[in-house]
C-alpha atoms as a PDB file:
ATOM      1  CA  UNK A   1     -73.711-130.466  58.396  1.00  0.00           C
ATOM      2  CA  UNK A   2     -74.639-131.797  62.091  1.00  0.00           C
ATOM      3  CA  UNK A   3     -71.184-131.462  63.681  1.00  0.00           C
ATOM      4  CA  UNK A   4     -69.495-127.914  63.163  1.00  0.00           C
ATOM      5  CA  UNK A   5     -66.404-127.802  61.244  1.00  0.00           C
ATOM      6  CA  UNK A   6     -65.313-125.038  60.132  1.00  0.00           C
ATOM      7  CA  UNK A   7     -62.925-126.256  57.579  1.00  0.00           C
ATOM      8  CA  UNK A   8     -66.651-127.610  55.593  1.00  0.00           C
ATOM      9  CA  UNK A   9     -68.414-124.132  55.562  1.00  0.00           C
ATOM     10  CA  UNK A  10     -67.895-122.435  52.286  1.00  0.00           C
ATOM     11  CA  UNK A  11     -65.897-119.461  52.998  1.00  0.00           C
ATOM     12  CA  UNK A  12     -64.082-118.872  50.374  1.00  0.00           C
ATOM     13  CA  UNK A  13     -67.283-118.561  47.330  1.00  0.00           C
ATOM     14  CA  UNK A  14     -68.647-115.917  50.352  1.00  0.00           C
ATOM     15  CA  UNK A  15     -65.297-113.602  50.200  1.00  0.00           C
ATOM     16  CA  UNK A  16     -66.267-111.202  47.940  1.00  0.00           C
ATOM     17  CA  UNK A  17     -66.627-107.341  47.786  1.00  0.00           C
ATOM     18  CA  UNK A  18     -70.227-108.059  47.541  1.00  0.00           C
ATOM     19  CA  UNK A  19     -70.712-109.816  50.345  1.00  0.00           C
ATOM     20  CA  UNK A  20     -67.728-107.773  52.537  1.00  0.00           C
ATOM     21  CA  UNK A  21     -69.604-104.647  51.411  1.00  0.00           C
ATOM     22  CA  UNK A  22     -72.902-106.863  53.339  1.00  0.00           C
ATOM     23  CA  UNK A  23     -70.629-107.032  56.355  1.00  0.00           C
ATOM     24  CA  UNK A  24     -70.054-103.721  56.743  1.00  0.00           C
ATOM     25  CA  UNK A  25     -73.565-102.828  56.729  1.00  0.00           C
ATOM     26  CA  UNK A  26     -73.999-105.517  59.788  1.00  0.00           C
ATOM     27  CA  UNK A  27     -71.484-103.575  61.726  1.00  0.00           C
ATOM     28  CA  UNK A  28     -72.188-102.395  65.601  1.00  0.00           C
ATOM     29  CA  UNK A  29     -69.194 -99.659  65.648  1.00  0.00           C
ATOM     30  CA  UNK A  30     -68.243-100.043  69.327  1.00  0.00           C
ATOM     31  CA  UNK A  31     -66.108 -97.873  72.270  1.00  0.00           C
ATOM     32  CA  UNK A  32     -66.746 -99.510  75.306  1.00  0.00           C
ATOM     33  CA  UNK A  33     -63.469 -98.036  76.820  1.00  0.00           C
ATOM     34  CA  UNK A  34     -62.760 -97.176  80.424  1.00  0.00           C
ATOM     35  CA  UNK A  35     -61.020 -94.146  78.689  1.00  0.00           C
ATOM     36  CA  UNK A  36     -64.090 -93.204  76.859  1.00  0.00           C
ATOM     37  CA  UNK A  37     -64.973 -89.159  77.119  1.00  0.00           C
ATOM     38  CA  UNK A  38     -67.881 -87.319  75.855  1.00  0.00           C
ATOM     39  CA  UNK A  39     -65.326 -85.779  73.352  1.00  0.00           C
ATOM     40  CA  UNK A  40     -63.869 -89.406  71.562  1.00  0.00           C
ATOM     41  CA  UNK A  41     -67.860 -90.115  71.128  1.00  0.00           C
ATOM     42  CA  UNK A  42     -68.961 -87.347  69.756  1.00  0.00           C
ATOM     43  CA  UNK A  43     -65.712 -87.658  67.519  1.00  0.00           C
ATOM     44  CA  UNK A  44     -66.500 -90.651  66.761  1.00  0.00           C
ATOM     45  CA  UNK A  45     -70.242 -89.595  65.678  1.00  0.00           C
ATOM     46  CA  UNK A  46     -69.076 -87.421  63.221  1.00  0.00           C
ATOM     47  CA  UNK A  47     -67.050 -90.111  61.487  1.00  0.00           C
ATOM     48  CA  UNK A  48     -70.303 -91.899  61.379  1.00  0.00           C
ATOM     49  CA  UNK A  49     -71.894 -88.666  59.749  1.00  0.00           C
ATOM     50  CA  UNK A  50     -69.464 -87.848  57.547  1.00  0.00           C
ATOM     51  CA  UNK A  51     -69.269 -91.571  56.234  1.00  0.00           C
ATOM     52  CA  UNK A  52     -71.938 -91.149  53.424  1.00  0.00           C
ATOM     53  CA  UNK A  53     -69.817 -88.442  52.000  1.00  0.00           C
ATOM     54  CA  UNK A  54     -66.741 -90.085  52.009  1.00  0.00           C
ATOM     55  CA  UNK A  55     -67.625 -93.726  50.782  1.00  0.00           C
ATOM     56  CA  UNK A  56     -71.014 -92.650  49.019  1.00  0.00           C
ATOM     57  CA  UNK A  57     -71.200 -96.062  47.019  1.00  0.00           C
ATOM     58  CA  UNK A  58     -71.380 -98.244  50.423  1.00  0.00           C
ATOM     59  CA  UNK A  59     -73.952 -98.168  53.129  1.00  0.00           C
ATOM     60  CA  UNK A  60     -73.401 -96.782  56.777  1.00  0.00           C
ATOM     61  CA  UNK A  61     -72.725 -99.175  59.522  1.00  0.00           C
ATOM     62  CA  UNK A  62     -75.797-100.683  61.417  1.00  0.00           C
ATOM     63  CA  UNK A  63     -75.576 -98.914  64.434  1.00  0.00           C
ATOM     64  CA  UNK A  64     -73.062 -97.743  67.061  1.00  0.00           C
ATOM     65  CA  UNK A  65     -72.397 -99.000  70.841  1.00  0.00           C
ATOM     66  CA  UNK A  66     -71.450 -96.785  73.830  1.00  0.00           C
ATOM     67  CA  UNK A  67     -72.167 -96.938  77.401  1.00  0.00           C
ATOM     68  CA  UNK A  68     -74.788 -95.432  79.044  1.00  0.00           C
ATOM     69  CA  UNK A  69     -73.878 -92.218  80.148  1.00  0.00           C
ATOM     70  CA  UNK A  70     -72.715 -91.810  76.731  1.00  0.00           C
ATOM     71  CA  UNK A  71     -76.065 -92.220  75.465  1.00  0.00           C
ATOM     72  CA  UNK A  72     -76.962 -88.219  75.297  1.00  0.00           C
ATOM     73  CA  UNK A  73     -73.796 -87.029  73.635  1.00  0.00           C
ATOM     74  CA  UNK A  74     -74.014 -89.507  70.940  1.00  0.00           C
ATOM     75  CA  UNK A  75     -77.737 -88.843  70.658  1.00  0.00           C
ATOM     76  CA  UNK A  76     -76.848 -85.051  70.369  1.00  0.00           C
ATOM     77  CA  UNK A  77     -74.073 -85.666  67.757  1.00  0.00           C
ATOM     78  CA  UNK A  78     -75.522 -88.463  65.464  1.00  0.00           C
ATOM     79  CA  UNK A  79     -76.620 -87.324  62.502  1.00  0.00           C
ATOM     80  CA  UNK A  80     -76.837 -90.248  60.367  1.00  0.00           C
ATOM     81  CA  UNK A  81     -81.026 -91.297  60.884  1.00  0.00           C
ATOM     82  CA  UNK A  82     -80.363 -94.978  59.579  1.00  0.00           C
ATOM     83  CA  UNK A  83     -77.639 -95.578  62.027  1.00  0.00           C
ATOM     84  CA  UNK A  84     -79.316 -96.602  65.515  1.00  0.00           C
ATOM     85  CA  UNK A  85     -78.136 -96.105  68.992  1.00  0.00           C
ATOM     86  CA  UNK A  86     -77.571 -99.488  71.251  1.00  0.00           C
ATOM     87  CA  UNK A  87     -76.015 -99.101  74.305  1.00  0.00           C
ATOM     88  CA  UNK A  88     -75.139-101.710  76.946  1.00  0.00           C
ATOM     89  CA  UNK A  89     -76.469-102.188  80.353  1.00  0.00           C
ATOM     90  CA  UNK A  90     -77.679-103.930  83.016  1.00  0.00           C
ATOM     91  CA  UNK A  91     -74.526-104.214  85.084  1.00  0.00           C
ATOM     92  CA  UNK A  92     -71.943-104.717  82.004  1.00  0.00           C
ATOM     93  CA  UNK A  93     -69.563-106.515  81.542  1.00  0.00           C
ATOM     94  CA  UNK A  94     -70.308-108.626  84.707  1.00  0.00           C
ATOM     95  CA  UNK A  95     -74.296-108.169  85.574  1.00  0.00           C
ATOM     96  CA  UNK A  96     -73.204-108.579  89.380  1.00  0.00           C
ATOM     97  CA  UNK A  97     -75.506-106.219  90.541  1.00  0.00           C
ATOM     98  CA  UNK A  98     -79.414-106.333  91.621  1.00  0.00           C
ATOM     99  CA  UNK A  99     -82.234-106.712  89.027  1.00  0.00           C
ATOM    100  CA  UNK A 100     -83.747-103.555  89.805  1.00  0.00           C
ATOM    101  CA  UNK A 101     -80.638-101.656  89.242  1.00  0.00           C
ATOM    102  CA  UNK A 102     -80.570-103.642  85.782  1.00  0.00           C
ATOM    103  CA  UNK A 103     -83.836-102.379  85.310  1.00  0.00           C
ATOM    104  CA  UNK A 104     -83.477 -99.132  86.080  1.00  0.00           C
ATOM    105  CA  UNK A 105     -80.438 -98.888  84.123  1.00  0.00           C
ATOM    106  CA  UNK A 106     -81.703-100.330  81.324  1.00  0.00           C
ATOM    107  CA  UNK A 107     -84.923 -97.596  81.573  1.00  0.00           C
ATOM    108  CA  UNK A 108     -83.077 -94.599  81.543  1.00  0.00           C
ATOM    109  CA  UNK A 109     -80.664 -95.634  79.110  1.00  0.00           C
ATOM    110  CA  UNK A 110     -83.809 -96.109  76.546  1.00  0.00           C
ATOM    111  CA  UNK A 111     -85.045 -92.421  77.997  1.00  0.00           C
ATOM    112  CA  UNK A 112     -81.852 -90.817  77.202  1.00  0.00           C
ATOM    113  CA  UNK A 113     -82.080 -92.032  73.360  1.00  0.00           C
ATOM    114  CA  UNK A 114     -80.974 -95.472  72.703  1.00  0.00           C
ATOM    115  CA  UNK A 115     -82.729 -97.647  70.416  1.00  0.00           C
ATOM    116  CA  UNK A 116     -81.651-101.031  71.639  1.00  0.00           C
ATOM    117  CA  UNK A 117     -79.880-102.538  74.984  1.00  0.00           C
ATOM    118  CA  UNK A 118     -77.287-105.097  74.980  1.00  0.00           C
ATOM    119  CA  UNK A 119     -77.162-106.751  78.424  1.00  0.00           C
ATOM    120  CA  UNK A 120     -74.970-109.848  80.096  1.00  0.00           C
ATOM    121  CA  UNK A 121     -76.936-112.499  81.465  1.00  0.00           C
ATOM    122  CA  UNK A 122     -76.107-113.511  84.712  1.00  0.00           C
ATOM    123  CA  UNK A 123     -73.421-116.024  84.478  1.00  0.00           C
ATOM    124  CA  UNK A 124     -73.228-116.215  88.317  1.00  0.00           C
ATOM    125  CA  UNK A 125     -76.907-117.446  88.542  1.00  0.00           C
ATOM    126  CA  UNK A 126     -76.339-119.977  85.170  1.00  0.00           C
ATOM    127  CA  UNK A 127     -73.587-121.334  86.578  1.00  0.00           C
ATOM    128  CA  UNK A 128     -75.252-122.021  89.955  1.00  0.00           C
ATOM    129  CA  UNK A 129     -78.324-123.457  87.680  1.00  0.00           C
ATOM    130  CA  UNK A 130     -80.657-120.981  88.965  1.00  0.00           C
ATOM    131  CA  UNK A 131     -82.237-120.562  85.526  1.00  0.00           C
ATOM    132  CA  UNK A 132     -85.555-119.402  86.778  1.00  0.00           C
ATOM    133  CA  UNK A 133     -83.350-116.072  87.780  1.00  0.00           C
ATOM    134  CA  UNK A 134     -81.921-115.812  84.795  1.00  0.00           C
ATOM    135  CA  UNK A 135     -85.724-115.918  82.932  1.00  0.00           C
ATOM    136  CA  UNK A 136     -86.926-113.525  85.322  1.00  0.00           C
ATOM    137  CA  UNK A 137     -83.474-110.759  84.939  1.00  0.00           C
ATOM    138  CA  UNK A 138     -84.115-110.649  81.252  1.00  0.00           C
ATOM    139  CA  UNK A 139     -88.395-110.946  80.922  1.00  0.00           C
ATOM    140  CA  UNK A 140     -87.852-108.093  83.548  1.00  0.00           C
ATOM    141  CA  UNK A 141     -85.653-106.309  81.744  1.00  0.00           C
ATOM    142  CA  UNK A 142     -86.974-106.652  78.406  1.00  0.00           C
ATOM    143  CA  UNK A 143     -90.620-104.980  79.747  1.00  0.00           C
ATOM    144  CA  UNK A 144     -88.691-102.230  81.743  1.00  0.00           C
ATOM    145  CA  UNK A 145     -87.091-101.620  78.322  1.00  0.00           C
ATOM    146  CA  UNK A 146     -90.528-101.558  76.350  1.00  0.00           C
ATOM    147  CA  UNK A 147     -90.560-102.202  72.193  1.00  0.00           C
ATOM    148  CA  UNK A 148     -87.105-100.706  72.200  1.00  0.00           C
ATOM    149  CA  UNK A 149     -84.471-104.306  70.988  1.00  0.00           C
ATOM    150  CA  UNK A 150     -82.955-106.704  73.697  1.00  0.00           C
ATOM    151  CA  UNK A 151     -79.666-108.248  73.124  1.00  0.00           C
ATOM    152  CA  UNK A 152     -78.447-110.700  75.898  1.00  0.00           C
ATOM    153  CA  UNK A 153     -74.927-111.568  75.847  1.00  0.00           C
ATOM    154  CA  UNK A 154     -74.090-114.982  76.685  1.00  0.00           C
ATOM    155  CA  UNK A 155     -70.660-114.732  77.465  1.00  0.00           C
ATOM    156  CA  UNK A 156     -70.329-118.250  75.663  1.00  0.00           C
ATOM    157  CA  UNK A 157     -66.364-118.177  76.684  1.00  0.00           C
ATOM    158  CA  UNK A 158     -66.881-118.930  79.960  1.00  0.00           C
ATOM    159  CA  UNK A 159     -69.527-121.782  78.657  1.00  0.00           C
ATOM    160  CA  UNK A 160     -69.381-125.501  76.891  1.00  0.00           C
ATOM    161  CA  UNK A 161     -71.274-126.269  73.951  1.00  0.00           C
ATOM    162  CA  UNK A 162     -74.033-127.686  75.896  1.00  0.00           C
ATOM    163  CA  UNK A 163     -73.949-124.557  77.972  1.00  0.00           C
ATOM    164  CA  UNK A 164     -74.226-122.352  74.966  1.00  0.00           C
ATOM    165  CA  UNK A 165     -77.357-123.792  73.601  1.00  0.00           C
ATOM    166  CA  UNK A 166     -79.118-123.774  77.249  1.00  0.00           C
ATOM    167  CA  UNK A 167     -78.422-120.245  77.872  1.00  0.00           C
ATOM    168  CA  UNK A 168     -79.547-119.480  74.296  1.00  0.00           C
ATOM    169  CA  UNK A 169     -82.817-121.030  74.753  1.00  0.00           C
ATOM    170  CA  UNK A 170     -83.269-119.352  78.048  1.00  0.00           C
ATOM    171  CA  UNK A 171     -82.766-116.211  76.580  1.00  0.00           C
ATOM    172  CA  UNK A 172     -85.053-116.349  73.741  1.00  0.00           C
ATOM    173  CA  UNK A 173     -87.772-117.917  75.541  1.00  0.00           C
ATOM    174  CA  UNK A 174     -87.251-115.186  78.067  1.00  0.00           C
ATOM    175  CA  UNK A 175     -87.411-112.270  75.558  1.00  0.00           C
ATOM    176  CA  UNK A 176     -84.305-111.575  74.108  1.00  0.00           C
ATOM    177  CA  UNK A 177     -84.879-109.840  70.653  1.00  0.00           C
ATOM    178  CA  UNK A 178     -80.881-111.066  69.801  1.00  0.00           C
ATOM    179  CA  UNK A 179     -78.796-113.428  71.327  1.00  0.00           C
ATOM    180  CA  UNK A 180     -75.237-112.153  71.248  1.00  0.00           C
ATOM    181  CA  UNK A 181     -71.844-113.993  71.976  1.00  0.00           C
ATOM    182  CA  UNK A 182     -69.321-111.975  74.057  1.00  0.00           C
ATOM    183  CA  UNK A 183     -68.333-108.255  75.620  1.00  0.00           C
ATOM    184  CA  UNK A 184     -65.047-108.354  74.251  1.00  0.00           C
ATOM    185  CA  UNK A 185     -63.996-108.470  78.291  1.00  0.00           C
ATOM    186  CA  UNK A 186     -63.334-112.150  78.567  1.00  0.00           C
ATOM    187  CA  UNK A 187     -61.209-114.433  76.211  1.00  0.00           C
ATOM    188  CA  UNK A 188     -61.815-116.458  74.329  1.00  0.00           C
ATOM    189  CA  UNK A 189     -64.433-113.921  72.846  1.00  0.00           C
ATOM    190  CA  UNK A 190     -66.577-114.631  69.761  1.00  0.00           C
ATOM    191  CA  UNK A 191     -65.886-118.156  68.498  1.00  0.00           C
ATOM    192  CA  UNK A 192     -67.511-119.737  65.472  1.00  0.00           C
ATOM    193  CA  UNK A 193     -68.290-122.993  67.336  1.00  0.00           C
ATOM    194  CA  UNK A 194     -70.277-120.843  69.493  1.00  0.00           C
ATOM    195  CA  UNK A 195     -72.237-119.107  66.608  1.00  0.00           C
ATOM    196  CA  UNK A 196     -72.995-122.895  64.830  1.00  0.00           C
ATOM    197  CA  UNK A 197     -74.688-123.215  68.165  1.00  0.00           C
ATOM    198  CA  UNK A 198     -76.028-119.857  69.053  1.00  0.00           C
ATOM    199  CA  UNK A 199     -77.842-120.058  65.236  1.00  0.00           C
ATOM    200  CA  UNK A 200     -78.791-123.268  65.370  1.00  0.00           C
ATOM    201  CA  UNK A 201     -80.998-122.239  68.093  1.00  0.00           C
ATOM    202  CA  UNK A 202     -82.239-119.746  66.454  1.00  0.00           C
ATOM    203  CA  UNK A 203     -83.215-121.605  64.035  1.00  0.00           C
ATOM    204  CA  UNK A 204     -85.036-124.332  65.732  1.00  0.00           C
ATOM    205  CA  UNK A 205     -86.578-121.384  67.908  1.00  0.00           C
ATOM    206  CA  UNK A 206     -88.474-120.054  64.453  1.00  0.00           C
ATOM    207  CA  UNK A 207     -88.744-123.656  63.253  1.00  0.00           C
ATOM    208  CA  UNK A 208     -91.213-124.025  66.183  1.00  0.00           C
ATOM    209  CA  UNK A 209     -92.673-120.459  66.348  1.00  0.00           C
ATOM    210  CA  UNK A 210     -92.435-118.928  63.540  1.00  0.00           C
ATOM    211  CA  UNK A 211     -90.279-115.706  65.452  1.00  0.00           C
ATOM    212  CA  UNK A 212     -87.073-114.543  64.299  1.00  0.00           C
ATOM    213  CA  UNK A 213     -84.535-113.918  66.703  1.00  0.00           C
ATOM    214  CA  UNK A 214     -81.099-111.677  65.533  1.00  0.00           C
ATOM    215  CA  UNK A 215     -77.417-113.111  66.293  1.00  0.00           C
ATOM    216  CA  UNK A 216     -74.962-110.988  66.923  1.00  0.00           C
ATOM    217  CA  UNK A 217     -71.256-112.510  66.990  1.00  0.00           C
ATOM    218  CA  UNK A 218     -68.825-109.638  68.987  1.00  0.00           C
ATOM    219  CA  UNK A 219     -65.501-109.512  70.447  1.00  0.00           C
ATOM    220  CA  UNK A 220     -62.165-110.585  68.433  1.00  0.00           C
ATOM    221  CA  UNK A 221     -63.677-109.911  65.058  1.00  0.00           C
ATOM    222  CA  UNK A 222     -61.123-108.018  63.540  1.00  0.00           C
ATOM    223  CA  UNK A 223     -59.978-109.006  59.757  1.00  0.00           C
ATOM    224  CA  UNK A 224     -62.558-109.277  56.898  1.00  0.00           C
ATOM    225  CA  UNK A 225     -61.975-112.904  57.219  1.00  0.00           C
ATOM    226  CA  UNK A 226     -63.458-112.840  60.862  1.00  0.00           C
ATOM    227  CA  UNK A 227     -66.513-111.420  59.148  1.00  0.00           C
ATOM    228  CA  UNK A 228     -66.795-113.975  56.074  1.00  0.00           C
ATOM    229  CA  UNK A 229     -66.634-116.937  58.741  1.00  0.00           C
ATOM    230  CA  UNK A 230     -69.619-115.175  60.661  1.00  0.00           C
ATOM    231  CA  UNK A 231     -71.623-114.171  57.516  1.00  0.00           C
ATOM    232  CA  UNK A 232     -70.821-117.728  56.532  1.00  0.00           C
ATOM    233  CA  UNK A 233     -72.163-119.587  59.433  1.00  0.00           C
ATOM    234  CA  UNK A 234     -75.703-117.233  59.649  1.00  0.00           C
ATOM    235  CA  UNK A 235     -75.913-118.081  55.734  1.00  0.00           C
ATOM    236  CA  UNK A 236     -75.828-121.718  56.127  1.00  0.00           C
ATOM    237  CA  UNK A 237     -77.867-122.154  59.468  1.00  0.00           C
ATOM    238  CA  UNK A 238     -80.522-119.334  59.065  1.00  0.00           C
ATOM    239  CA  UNK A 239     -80.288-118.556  55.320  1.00  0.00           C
ATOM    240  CA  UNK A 240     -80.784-115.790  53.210  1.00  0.00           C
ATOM    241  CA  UNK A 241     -83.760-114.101  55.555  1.00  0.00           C
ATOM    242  CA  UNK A 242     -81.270-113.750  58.366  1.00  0.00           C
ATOM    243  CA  UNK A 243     -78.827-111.389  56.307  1.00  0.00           C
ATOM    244  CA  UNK A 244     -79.906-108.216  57.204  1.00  0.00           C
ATOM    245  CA  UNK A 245     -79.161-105.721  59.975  1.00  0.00           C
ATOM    246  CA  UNK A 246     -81.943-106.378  61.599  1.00  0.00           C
ATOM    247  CA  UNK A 247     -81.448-109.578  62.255  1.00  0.00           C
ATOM    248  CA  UNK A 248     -77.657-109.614  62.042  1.00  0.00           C
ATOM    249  CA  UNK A 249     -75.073-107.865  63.467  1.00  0.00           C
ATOM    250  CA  UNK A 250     -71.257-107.892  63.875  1.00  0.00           C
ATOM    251  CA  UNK A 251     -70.088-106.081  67.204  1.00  0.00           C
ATOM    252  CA  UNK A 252     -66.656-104.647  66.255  1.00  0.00           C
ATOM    253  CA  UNK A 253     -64.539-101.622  67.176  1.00  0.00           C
ATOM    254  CA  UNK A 254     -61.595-102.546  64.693  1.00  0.00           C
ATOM    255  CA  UNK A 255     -63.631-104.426  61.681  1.00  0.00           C
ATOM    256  CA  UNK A 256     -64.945-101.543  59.893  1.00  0.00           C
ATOM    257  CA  UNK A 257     -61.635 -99.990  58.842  1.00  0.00           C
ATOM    258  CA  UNK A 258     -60.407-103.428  57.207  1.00  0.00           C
ATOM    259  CA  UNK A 259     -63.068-104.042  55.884  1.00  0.00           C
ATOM    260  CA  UNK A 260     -63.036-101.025  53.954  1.00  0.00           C
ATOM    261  CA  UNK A 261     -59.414-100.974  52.973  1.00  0.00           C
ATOM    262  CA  UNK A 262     -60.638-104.502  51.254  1.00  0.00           C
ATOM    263  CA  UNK A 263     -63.411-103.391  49.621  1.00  0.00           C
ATOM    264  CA  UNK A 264     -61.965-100.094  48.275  1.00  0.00           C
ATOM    265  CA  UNK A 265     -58.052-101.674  47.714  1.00  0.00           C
ATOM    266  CA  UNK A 266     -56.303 -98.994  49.650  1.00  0.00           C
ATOM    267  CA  UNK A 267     -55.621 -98.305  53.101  1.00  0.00           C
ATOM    268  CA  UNK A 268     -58.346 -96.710  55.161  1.00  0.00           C
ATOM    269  CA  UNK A 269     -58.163 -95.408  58.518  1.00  0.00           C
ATOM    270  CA  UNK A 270     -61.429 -93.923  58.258  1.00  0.00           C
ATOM    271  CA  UNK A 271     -62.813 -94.980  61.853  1.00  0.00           C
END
């Protein structure tokens, strides 16, 4: 397929426990709430900890998302080794601020224990074509940041098609370790037009360097359908090599319980 249409991906052969069971394991469990305390994290943690025990057949979720100053309580509280910290920065949801706040940010955030950084890119400097600012934000932030994992959000709702694949370039060739749709603060959020395009990319990226880049579709993915579209799309563009949580994630604060209550047949209200 050139042209995206989603009615021609294969869907349906991918919705299977199998594969939703795959899903979950792609999950970024996410609170990125102006309400958010130290207390609903670290509640939040121990759900995370306690998951193994609970649903010992299926694996943990990929990792979990906070803010920054949420970074040391969740550190503190999270027991479960496989499940990594990313926490978002540089000026989100908007990235109006100045690069070295971004930076500096971005730095402490890694110092107080997360394992990768999901930032905006500048959508005010993108949209003004200033893409040499955009190139030097994220190679700026991605060495302030060191080996720890760069995801820059494209914000690809406030973007065109042709939009979407520019900023993804920029991003790549600027750093980013995974290009990532939305923040979940601006509709419309994840699309799959915007994923065709975000993984095609990608894949044209590694079909020139040999580098893998992750994808990570967020905001609006809700129902274990959402997730089969995603998986879907990655399948076809990137193939097999590309489903794994280190190269694929799904950046959801509602997905995980629905997926579960598919995969086990009951309702679960786990997270």
């Amino acid at each position: 397929m050139n042209n995206f249409s989603l009615e021609q991906l294969p869907t349906a052969a991918h919705h299977t426990t199998e594969v939703l069971t795959q899903c979950f394991s792609f999950i970024d469990l996410t609170s990125l709430n102006a309400t958010d305390t130290p207390a609903k994290i670290a509640a939040m943690m121990e759900k995370v900890n306690d998951f193994p025990k609970q649903f010992p057949a299926l694996p943990n979720v990929a990792a979990v998302c906070v803010y920054p100053n949420l970074v040391p309580i969740t550190r503190h509280t999270l027991r479960a080794s496989e499940v990594k910290i990313a926490a978002v920065g540089a000026g989100f949801p908007f990235s109006q601020t100045f690069v070295e706040v971004k930076c500096a940010e971005c730095s402490r955030t890694v110092d107080a224990g997360a394992d990768e950084i999901d930032i905006v890119i500048s959508l005010s400097a993108f949209l003004s074509n200033d893409y040499d600012t955009i190139q030097d934000e994220i190679a700026q932030i991605k060495k302030a940041i060191g080996k720890v994992h760069l995801k820059v959000i494209l914000e690809t709702g406030a973007l065109i098609p042709e939009q979407i694949a520019t900023a993804s370039k920029l991003s790549i060739e600027a750093g980013a370790d995974f290009i990532k749709t939305s923040t979940g603060k601006m509709e419309p959020a994840a699309t799959p037009e915007a994923a065709w395009i975000m993984c095609q990319t990608i894949k044209n990226y590694f079909d020139r360097t040999g580098k893998k880049i992750g994808f990570k579709p967020a905001g609006g993915i809700i129902t274990a359908q959402d997730a089969v579209i995603y998986y879907t799309i990655v399948k076809t563009v990137l193939g097999e090599a590309w489903l794994t949580p280190e190269l694929f994630r799904l950046g959801a604060s509602r997905l995980a319980n629905n997926l579960l209550t598919e995969i086990t047949g009951k309702p679960v209200t786990h997270f």
